[in-house]
PDB file of N, CA and C in Angstrom:
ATOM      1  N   UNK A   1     -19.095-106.513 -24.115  1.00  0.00           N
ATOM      2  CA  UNK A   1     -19.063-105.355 -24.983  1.00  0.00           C
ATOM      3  C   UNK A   1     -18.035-104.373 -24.425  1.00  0.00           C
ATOM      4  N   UNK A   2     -17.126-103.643 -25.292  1.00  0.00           N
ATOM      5  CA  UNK A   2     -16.456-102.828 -24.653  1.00  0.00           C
ATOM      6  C   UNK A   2     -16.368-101.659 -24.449  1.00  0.00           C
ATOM      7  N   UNK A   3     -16.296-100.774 -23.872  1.00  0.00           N
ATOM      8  CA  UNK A   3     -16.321 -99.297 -23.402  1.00  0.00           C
ATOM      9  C   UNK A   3     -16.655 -98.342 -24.676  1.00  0.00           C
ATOM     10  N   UNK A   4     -15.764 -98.601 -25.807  1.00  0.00           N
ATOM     11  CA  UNK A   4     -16.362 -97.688 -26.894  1.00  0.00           C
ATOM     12  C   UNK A   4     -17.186 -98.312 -27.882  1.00  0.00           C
ATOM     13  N   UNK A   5     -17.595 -99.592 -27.632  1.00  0.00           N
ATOM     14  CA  UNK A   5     -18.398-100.144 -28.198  1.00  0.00           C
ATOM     15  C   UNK A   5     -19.728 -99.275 -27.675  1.00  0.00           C
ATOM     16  N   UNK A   6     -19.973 -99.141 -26.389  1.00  0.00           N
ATOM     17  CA  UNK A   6     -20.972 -98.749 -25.625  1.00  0.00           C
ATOM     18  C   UNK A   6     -21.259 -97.118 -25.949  1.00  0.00           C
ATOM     19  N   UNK A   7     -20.255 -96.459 -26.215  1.00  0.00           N
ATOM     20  CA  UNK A   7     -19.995 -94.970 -25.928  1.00  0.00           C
ATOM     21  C   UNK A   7     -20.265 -94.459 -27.814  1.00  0.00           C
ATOM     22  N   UNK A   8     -19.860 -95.397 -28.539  1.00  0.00           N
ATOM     23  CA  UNK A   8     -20.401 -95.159 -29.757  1.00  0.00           C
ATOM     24  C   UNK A   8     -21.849 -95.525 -30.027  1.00  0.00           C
ATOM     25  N   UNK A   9     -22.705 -96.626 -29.283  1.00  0.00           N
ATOM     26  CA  UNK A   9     -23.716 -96.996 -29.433  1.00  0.00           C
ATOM     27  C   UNK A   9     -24.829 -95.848 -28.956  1.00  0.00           C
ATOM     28  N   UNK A  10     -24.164 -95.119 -28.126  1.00  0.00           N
ATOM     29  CA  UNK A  10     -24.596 -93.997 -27.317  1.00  0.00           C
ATOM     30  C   UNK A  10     -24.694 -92.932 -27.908  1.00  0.00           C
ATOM     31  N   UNK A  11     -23.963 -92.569 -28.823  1.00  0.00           N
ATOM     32  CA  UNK A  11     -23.746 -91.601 -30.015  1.00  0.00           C
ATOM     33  C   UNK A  11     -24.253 -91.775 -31.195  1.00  0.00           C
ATOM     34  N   UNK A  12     -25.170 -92.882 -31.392  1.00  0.00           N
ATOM     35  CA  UNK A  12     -24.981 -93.242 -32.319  1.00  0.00           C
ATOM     36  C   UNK A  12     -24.397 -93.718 -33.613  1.00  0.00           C
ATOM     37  N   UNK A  13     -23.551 -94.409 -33.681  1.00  0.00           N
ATOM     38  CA  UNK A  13     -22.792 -94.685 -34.400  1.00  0.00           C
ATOM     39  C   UNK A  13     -23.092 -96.233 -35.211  1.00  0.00           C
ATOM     40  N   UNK A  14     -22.840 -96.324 -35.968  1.00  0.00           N
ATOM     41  CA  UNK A  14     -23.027 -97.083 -36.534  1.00  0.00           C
ATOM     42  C   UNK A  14     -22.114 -98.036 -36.611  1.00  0.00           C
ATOM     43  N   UNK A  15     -22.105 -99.858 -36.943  1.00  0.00           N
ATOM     44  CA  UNK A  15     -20.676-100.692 -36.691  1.00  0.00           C
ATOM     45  C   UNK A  15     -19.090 -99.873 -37.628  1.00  0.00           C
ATOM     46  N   UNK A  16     -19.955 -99.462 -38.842  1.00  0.00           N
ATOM     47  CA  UNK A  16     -18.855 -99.458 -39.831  1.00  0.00           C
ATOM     48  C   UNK A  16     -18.200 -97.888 -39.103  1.00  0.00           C
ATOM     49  N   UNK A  17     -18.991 -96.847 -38.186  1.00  0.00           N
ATOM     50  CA  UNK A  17     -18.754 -95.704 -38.498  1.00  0.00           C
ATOM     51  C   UNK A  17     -17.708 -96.032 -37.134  1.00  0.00           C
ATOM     52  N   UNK A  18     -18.056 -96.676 -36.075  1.00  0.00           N
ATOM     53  CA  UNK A  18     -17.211 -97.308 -35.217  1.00  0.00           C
ATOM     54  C   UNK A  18     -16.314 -97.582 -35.501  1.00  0.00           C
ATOM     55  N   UNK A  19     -15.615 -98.029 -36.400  1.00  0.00           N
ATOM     56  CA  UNK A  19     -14.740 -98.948 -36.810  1.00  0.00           C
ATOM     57  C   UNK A  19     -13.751 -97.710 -37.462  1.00  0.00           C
ATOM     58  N   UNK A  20     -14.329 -96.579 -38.284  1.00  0.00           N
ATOM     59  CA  UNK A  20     -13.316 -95.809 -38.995  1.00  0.00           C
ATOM     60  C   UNK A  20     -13.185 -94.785 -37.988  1.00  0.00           C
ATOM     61  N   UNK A  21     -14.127 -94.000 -37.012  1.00  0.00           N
ATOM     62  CA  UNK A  21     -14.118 -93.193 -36.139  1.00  0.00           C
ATOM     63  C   UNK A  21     -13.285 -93.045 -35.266  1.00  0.00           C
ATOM     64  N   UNK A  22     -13.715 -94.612 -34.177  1.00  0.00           N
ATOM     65  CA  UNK A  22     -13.259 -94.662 -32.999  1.00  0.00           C
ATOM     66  C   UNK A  22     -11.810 -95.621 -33.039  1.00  0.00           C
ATOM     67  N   UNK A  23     -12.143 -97.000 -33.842  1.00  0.00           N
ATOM     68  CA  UNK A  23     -11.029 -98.118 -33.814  1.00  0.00           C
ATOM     69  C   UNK A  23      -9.461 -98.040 -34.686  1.00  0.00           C
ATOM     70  N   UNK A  24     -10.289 -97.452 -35.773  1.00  0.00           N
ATOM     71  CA  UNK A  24      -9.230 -97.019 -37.154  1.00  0.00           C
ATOM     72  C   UNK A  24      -7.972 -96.186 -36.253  1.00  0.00           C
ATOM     73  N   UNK A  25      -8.615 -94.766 -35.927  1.00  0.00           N
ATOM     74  CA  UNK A  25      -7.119 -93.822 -35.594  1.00  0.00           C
ATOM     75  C   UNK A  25      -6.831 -94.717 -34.457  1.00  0.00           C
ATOM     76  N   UNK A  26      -7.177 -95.000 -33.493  1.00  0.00           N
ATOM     77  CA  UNK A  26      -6.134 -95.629 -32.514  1.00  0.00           C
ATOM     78  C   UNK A  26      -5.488 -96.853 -33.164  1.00  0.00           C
ATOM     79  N   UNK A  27      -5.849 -97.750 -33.676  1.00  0.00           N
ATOM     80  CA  UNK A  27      -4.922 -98.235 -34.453  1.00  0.00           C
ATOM     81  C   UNK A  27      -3.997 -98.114 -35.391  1.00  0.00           C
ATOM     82  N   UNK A  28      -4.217 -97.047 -36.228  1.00  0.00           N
ATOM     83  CA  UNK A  28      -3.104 -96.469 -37.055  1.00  0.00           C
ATOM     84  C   UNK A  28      -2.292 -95.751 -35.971  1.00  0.00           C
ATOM     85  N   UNK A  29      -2.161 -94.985 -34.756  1.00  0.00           N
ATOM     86  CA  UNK A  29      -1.712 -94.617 -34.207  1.00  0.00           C
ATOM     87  C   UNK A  29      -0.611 -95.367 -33.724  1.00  0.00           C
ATOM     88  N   UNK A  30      -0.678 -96.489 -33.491  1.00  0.00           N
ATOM     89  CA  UNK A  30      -0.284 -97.631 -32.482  1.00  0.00           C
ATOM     90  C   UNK A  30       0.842 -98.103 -34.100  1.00  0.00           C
ATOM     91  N   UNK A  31       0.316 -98.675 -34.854  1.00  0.00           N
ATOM     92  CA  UNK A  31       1.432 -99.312 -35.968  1.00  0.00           C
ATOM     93  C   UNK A  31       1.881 -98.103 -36.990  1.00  0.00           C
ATOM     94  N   UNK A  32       1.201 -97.303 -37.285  1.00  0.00           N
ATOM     95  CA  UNK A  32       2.207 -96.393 -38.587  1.00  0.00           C
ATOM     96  C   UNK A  32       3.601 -96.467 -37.841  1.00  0.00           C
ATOM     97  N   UNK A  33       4.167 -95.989 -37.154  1.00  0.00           N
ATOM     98  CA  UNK A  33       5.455 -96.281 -36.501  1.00  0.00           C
ATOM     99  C   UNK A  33       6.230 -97.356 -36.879  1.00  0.00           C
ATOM    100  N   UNK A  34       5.541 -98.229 -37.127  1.00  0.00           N
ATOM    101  CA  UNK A  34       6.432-100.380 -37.311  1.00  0.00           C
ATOM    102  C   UNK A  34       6.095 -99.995 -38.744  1.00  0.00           C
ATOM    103  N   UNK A  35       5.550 -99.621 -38.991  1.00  0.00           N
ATOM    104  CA  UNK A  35       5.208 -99.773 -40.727  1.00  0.00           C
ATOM    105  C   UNK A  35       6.388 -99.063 -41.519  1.00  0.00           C
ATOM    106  N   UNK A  36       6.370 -97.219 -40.695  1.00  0.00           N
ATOM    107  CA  UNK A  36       7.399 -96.869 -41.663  1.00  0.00           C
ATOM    108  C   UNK A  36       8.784 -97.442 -41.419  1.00  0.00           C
ATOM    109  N   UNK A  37       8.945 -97.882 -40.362  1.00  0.00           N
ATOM    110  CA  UNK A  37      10.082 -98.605 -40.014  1.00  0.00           C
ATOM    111  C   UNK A  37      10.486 -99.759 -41.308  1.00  0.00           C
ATOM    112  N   UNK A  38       9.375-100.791 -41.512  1.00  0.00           N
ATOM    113  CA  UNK A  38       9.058-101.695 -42.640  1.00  0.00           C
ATOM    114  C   UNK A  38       9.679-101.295 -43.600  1.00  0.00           C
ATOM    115  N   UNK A  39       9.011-100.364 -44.387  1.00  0.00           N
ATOM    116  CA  UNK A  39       9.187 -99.957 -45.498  1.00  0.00           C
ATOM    117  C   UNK A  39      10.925 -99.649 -45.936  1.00  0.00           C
ATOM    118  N   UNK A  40      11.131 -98.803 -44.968  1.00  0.00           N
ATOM    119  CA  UNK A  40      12.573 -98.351 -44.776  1.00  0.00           C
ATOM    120  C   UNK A  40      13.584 -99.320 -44.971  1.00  0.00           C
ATOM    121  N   UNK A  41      13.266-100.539 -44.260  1.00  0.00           N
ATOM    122  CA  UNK A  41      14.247-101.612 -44.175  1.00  0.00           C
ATOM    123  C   UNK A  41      14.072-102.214 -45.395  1.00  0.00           C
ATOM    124  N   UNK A  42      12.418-102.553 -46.050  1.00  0.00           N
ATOM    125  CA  UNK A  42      12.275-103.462 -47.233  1.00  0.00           C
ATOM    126  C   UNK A  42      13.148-102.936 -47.974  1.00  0.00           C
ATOM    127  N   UNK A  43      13.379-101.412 -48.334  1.00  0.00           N
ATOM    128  CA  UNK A  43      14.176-100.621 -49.380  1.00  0.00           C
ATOM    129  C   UNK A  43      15.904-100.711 -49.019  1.00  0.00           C
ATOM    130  N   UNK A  44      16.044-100.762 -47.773  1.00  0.00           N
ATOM    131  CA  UNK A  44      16.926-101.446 -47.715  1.00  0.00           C
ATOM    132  C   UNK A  44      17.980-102.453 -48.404  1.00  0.00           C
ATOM    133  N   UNK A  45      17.510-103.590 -47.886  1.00  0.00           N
ATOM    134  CA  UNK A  45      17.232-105.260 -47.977  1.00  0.00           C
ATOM    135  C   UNK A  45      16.971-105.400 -49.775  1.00  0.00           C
ATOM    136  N   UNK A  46      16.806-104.441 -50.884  1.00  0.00           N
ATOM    137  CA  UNK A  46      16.509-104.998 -52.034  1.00  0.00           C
ATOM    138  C   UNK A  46      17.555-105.072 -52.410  1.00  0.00           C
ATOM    139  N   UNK A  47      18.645-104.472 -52.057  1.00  0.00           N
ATOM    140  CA  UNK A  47      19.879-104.697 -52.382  1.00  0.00           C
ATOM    141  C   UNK A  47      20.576-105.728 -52.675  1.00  0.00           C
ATOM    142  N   UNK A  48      20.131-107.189 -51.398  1.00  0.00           N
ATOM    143  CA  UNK A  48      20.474-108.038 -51.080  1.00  0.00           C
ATOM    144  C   UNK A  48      19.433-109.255 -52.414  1.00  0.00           C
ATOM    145  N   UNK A  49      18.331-108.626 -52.614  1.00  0.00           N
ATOM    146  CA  UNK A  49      17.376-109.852 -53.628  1.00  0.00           C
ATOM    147  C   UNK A  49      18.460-109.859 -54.828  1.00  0.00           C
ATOM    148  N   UNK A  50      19.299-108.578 -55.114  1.00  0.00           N
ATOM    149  CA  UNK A  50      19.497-108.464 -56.738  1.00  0.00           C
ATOM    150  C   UNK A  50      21.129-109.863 -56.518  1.00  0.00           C
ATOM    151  N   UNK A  51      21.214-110.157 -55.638  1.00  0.00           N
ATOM    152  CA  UNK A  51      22.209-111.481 -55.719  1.00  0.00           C
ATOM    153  C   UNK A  51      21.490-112.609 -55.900  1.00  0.00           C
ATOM    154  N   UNK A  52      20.579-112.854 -55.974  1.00  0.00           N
ATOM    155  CA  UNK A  52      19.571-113.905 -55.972  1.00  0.00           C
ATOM    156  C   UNK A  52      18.935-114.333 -57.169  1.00  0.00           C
ATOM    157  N   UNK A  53      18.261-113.520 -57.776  1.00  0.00           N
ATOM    158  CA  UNK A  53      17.613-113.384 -58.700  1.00  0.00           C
ATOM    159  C   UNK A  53      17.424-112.428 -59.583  1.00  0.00           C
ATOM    160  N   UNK A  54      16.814-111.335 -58.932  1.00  0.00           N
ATOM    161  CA  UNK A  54      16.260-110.140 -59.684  1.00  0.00           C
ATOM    162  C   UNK A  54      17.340-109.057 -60.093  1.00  0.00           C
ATOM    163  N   UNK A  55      16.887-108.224 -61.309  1.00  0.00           N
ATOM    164  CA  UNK A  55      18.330-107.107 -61.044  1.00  0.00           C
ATOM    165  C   UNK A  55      17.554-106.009 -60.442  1.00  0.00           C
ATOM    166  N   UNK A  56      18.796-105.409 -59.905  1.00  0.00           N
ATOM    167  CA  UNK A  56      18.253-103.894 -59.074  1.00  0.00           C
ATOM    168  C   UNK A  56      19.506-103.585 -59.144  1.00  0.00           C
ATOM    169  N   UNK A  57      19.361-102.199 -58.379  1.00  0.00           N
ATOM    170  CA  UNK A  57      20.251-101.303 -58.696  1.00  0.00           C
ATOM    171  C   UNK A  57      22.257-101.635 -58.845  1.00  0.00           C
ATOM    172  N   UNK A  58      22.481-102.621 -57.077  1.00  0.00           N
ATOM    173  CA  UNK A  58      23.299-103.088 -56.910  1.00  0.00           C
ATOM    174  C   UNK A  58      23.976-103.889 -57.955  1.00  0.00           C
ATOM    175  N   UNK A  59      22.862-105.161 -58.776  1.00  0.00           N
ATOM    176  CA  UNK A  59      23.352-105.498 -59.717  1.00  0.00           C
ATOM    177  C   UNK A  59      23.560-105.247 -60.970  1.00  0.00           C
ATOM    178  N   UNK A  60      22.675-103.728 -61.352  1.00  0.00           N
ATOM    179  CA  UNK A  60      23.073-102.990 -62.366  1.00  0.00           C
ATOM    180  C   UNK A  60      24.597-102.233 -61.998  1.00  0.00           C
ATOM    181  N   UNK A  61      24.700-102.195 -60.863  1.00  0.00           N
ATOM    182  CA  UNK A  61      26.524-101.216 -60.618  1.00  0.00           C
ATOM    183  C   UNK A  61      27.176-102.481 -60.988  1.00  0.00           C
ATOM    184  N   UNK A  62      26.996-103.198 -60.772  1.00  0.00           N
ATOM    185  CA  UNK A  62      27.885-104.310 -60.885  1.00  0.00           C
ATOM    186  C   UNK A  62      28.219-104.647 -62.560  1.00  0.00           C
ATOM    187  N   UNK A  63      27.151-104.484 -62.875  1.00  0.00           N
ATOM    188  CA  UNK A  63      27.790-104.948 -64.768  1.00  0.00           C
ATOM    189  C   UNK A  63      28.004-103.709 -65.550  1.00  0.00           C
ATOM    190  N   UNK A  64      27.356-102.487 -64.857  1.00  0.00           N
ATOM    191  CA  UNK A  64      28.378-101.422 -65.505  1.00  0.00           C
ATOM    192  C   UNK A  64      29.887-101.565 -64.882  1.00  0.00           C
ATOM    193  N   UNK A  65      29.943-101.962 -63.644  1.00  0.00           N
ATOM    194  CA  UNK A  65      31.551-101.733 -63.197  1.00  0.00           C
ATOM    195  C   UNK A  65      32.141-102.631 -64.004  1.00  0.00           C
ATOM    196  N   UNK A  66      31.768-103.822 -64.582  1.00  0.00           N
ATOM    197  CA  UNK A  66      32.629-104.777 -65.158  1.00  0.00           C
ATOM    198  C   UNK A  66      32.652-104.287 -66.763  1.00  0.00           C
ATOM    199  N   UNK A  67      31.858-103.630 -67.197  1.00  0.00           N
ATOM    200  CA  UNK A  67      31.357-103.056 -68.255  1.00  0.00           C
ATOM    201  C   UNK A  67      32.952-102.057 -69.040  1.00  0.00           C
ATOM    202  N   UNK A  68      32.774-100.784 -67.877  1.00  0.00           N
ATOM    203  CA  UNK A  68      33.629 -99.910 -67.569  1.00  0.00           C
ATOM    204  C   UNK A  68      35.178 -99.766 -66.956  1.00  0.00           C
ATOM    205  N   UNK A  69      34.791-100.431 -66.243  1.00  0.00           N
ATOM    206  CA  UNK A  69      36.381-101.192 -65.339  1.00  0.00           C
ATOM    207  C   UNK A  69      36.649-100.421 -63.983  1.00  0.00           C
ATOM    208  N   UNK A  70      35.368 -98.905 -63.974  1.00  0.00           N
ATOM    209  CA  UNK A  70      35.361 -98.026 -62.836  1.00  0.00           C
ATOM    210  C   UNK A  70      34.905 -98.697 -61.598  1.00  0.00           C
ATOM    211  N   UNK A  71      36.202 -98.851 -60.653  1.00  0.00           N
ATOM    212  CA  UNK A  71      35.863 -99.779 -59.320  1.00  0.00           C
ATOM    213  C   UNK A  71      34.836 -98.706 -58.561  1.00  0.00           C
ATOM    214  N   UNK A  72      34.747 -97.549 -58.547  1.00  0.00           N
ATOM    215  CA  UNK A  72      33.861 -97.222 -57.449  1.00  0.00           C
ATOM    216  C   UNK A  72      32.900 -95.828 -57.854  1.00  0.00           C
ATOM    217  N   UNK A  73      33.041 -95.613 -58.834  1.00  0.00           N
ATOM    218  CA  UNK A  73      32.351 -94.379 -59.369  1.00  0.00           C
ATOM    219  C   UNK A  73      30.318 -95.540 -59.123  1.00  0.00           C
ATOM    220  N   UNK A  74      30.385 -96.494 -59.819  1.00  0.00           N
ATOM    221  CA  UNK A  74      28.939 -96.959 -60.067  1.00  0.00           C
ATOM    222  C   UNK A  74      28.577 -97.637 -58.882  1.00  0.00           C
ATOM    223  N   UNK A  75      29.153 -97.847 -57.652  1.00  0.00           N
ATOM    224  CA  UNK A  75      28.790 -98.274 -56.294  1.00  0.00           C
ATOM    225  C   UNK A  75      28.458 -96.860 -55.538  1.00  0.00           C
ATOM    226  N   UNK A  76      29.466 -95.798 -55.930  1.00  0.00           N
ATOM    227  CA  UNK A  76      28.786 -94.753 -55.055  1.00  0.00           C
ATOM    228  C   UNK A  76      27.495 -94.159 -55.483  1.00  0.00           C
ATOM    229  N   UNK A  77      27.656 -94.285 -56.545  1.00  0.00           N
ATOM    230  CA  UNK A  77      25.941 -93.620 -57.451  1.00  0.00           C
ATOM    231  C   UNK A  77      24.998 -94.612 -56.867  1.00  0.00           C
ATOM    232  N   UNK A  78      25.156 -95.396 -56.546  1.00  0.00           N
ATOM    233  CA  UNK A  78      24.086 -96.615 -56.191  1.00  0.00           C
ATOM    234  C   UNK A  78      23.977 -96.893 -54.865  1.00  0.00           C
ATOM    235  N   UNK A  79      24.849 -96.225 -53.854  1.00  0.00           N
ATOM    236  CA  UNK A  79      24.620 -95.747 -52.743  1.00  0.00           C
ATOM    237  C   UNK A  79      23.875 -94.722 -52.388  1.00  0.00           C
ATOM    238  N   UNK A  80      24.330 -93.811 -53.185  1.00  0.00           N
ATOM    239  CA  UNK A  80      23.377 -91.847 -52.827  1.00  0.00           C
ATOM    240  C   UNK A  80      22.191 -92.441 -53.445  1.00  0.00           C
ATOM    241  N   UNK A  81      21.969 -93.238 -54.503  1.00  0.00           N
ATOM    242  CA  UNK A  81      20.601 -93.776 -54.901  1.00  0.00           C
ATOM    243  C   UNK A  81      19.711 -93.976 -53.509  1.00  0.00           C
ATOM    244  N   UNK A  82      20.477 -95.256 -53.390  1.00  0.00           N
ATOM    245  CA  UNK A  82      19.655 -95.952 -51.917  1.00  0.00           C
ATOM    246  C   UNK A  82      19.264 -94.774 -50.723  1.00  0.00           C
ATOM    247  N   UNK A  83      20.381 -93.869 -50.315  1.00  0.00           N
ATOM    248  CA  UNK A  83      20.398 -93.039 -49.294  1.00  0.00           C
ATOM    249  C   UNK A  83      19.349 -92.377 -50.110  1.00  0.00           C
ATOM    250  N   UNK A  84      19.587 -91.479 -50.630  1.00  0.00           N
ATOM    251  CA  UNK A  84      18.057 -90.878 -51.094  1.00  0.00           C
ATOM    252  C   UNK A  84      16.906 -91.417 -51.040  1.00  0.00           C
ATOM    253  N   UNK A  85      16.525 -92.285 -51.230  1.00  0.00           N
ATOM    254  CA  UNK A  85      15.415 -92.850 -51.458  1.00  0.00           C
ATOM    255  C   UNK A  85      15.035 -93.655 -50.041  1.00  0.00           C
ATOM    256  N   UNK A  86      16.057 -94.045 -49.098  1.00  0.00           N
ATOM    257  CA  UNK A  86      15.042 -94.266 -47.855  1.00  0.00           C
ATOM    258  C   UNK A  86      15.386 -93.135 -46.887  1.00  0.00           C
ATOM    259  N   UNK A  87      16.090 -91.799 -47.219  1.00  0.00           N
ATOM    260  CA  UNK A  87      15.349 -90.682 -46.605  1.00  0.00           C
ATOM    261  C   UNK A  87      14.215 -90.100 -47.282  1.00  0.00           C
ATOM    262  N   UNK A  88      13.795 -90.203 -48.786  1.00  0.00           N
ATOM    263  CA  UNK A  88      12.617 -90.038 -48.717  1.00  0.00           C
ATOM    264  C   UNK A  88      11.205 -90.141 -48.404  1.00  0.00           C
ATOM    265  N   UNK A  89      11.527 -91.983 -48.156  1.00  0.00           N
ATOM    266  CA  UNK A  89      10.829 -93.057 -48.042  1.00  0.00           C
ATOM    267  C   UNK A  89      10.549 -92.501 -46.144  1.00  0.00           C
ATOM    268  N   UNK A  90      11.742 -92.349 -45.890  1.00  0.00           N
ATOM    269  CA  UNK A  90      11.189 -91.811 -44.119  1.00  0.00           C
ATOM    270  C   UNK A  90      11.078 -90.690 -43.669  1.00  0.00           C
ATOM    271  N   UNK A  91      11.028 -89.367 -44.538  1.00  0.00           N
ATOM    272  CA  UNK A  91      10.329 -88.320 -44.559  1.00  0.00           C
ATOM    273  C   UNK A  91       8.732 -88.425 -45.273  1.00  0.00           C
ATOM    274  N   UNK A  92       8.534 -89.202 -46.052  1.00  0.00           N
ATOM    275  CA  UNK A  92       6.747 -89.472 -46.426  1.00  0.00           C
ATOM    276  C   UNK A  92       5.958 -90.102 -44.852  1.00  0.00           C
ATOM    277  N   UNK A  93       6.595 -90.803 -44.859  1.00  0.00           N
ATOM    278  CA  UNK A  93       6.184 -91.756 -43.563  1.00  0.00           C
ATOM    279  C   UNK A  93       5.958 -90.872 -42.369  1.00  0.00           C
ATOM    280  N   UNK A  94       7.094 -90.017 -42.200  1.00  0.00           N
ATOM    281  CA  UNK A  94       7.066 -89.310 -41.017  1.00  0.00           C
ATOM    282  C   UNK A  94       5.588 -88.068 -40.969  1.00  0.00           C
ATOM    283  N   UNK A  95       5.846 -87.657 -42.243  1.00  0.00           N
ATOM    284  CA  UNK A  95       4.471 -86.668 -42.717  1.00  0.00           C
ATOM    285  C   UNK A  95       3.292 -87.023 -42.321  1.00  0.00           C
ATOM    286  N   UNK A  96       3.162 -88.496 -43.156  1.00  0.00           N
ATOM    287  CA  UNK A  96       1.761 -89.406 -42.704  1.00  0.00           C
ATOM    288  C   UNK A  96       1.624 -89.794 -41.317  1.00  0.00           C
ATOM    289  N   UNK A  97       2.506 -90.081 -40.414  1.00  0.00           N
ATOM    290  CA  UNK A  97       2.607 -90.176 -39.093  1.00  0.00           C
ATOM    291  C   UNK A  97       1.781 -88.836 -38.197  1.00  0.00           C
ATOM    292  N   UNK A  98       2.527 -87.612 -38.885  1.00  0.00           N
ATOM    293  CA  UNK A  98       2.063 -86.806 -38.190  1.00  0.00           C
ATOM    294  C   UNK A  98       1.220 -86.364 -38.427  1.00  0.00           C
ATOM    295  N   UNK A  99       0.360 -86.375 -39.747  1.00  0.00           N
ATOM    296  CA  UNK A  99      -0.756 -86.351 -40.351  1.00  0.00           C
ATOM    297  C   UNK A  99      -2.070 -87.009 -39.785  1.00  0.00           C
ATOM    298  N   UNK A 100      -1.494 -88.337 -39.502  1.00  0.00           N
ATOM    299  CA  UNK A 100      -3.159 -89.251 -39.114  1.00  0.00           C
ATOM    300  C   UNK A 100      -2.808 -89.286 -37.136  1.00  0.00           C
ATOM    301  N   UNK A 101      -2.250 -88.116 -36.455  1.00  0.00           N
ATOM    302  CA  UNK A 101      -2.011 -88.423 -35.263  1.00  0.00           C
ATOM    303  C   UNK A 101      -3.398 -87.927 -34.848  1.00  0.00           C
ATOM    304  N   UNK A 102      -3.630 -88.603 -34.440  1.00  0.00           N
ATOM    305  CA  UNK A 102      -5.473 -88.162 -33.579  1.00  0.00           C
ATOM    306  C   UNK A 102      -5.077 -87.139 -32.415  1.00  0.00           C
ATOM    307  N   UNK A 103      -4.155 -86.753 -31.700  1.00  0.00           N
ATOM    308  CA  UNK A 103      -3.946 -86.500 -30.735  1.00  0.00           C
ATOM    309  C   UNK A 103      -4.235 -84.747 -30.870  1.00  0.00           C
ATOM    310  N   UNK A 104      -3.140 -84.208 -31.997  1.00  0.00           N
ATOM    311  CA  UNK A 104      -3.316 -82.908 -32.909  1.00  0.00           C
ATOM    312  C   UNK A 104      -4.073 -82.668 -33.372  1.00  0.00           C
ATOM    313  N   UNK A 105      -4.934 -83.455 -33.939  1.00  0.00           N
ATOM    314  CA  UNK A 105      -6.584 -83.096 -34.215  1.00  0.00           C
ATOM    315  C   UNK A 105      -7.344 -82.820 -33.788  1.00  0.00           C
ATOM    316  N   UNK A 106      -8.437 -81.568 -34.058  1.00  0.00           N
ATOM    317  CA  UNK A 106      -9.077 -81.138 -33.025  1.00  0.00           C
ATOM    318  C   UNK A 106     -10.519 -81.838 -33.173  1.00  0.00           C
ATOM    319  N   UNK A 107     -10.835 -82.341 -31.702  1.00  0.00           N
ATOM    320  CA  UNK A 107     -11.997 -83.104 -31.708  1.00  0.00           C
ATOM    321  C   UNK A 107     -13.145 -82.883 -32.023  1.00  0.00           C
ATOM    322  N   UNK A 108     -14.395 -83.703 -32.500  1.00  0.00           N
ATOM    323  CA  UNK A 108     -15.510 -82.894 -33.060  1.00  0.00           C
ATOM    324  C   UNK A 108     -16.619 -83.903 -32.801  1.00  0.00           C
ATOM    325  N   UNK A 109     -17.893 -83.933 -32.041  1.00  0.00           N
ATOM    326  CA  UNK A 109     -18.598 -84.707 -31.864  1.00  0.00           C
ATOM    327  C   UNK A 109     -19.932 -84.234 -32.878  1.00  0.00           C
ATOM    328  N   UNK A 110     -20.287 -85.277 -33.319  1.00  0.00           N
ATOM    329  CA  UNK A 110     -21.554 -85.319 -34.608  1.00  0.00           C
ATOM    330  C   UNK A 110     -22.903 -84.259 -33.369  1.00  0.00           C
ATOM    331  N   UNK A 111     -23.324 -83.366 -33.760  1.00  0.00           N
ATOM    332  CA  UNK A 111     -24.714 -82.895 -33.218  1.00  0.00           C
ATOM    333  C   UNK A 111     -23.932 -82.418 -31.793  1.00  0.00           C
ATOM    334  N   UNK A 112     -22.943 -81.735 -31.289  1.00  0.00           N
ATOM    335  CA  UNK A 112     -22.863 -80.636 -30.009  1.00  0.00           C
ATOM    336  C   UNK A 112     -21.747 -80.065 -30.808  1.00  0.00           C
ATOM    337  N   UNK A 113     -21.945 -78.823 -30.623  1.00  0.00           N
ATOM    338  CA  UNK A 113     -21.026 -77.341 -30.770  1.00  0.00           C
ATOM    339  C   UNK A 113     -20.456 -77.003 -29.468  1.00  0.00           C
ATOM    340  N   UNK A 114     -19.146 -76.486 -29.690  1.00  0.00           N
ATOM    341  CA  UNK A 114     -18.124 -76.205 -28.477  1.00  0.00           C
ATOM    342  C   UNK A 114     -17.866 -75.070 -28.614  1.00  0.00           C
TER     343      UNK A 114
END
């Protein structure tokens, strides 16, 4: 059994309340970091599906440019697209990061006043 297995059993806690209490924030602590990283890159990287298969943005510049004959007006719009959107994508992330940090939170035990 392990240390906060014991220290919640002691507190009473319950498996499930264990699990969101004690196990949950240290684990979100530990990966939100790789995650927003994830995300960032997936948004990335979609750039690269719309040669493949799917359309997205890249391959919408592409048949307006052939459309239009404008070599770079519909690649830069579809750049500030992308740039926008994974600095948004890593300003949400960063929020939620600092949001679920257990560390900044002020601690509170069920039944003692401080």
């Amino acid at each position: 059994m392990w240390a906060k297995d014991e220290a919640s059993l002691a507190l009473g806690f319950t498996d499930k309340e264990t699990f969101f209490e004690i196990v949950l924030p240290q684990a979100v602590h530990q990966f939100m970091p790789l995650l927003s990283g994830q995300f960032v890159n997936l948004t990335k990287q979609t750039s690269v599906v719309g040669y493949i298969a799917v359309m997205d943005l890249t391959r919408a510049a592409d048949v307006i440019r052939s459309l239009t004959m404008e070599a770079f007006f519909p690649l830069f719009c579809v750049a500030a697209i992308y740039f926008a959107l994974c600095c948004l994508l890593a300003w949400i992330m960063g929020f939620v990061i600092r949001r679920l940090d257990y560390e900044r939170k002020p601690r509170t035990v069920k039944g003692v006043e401080l």
